[in-house]
Every structure is written in structure tokens, then in C-alpha cells.
Protein backbone atom coordinates (compact mmCIF):
# COMPACT_ATOMS: atom_id res chain seq x y z
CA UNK A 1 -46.17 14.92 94.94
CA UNK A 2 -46.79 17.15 92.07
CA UNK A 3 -45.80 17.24 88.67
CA UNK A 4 -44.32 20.22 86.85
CA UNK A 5 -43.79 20.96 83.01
CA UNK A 6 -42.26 24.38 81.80
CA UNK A 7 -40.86 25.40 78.08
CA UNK A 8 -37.57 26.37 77.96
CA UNK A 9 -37.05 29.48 75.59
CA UNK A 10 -34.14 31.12 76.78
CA UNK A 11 -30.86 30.59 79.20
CA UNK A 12 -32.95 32.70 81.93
CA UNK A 13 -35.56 29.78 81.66
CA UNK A 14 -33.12 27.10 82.51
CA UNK A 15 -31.76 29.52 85.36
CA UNK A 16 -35.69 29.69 86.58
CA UNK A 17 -36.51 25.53 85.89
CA UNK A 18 -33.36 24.98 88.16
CA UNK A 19 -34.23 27.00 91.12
CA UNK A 20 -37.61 26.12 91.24
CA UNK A 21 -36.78 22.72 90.99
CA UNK A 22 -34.20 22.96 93.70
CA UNK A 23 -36.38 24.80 95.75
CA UNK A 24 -39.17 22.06 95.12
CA UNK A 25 -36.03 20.03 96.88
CA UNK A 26 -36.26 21.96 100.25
CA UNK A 27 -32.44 22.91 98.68
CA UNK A 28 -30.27 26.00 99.09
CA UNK A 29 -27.67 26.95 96.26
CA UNK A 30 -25.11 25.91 98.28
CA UNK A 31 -26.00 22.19 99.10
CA UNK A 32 -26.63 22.13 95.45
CA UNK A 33 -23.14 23.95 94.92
CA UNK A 34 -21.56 21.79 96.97
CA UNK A 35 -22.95 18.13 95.85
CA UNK A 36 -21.82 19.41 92.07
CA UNK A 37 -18.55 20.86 93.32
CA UNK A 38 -19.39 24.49 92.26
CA UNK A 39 -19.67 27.47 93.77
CA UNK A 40 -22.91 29.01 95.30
CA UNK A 41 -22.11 31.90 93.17
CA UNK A 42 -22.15 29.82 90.06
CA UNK A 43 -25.33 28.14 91.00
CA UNK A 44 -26.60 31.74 91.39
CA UNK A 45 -25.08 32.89 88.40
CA UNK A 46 -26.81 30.15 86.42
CA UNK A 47 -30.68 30.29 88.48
CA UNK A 48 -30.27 34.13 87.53
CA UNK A 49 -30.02 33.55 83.93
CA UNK A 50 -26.80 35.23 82.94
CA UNK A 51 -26.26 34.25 79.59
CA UNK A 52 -23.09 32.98 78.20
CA UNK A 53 -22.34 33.16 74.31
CA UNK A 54 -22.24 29.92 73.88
CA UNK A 55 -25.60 29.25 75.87
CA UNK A 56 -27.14 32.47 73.33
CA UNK A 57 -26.03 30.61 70.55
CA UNK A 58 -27.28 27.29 71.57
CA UNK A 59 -30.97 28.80 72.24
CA UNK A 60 -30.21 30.13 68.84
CA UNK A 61 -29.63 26.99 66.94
CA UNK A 62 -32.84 25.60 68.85
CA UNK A 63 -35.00 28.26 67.38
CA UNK A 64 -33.41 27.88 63.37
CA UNK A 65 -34.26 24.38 63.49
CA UNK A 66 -37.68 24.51 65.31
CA UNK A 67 -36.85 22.46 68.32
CA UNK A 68 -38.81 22.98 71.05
CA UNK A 69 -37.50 21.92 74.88
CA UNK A 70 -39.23 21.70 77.80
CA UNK A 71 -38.40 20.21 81.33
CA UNK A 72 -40.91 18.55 84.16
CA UNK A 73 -39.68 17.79 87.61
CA UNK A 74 -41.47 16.55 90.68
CA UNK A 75 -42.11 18.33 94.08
CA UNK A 76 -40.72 15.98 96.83
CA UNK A 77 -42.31 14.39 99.36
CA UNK A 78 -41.12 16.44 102.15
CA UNK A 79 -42.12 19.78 101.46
């Protein structure tokens, strides 16, 4: 297994942090769509980075305040 660690500046980061994470799953969008009850095209929607307002303004607020996120996920065993 291997550890991962990315900073998350923007809503296209998140998008980017999920997929690879999911793909670090052996997962396709739509087993991921379907154990959350969404869509595969909101999964897609959301790994592509399309910004909402509200996500804008959030990444916004983060920046005015000087907080910094980041996310780390593993690579599972089976890949």
C-alpha cells in the first residue's frame, strides 16, 4: 500500500483527489455513483471539477482566512 497527500486549492482539486482516489480503488464512477445513490454523471461532474458558486465561494473563504486543506488516501491492496 501507498500513501498519498495532495493540497486542495480549488473545486477542480477535489474533483482530481476523488478520482484518483477512486481509481486507487480499482472503482468506476458508477459503482461509486451507485453506493452514494448519485448519478455517474454527477460523480463525473464533480471528478471534472465543475465549480458550483457555492463551492467558489467556499475555496474563497479558505483563502481570506489562510486555511490550508489537504487530503491523503491509501492505494488498496488489490491493485
Amino acid at each position: 500500500m501507498s500513501d498519498h497527500t495532495m493540497k486542495l486549492r480549488s473545486p477542480g482539486d477535489i474533483g482530481l483527489i476523488i478520482q484518483q482516489a477512486r481509481l486507487s480503488q480499482g472503482m468506476t464512477q458508477a459503482a461509486l455513483a451507485e453506493s452514494l445513490g448519485l448519478s455517474q454523471r454527477a460523480v463525473s461532474e464533480i471528478e471534472s471539477g465543475k465549480p458550483t458558486i457555492y463551492m467558489r465561494k467556499v475555496f474563497d473563504l479558505l483563502r481570506a482566512t489562510g486555511v490550508e486543506l489537504s487530503a491523503q488516501w491509501e492505494e488498496s491492496d488489490g491493485r
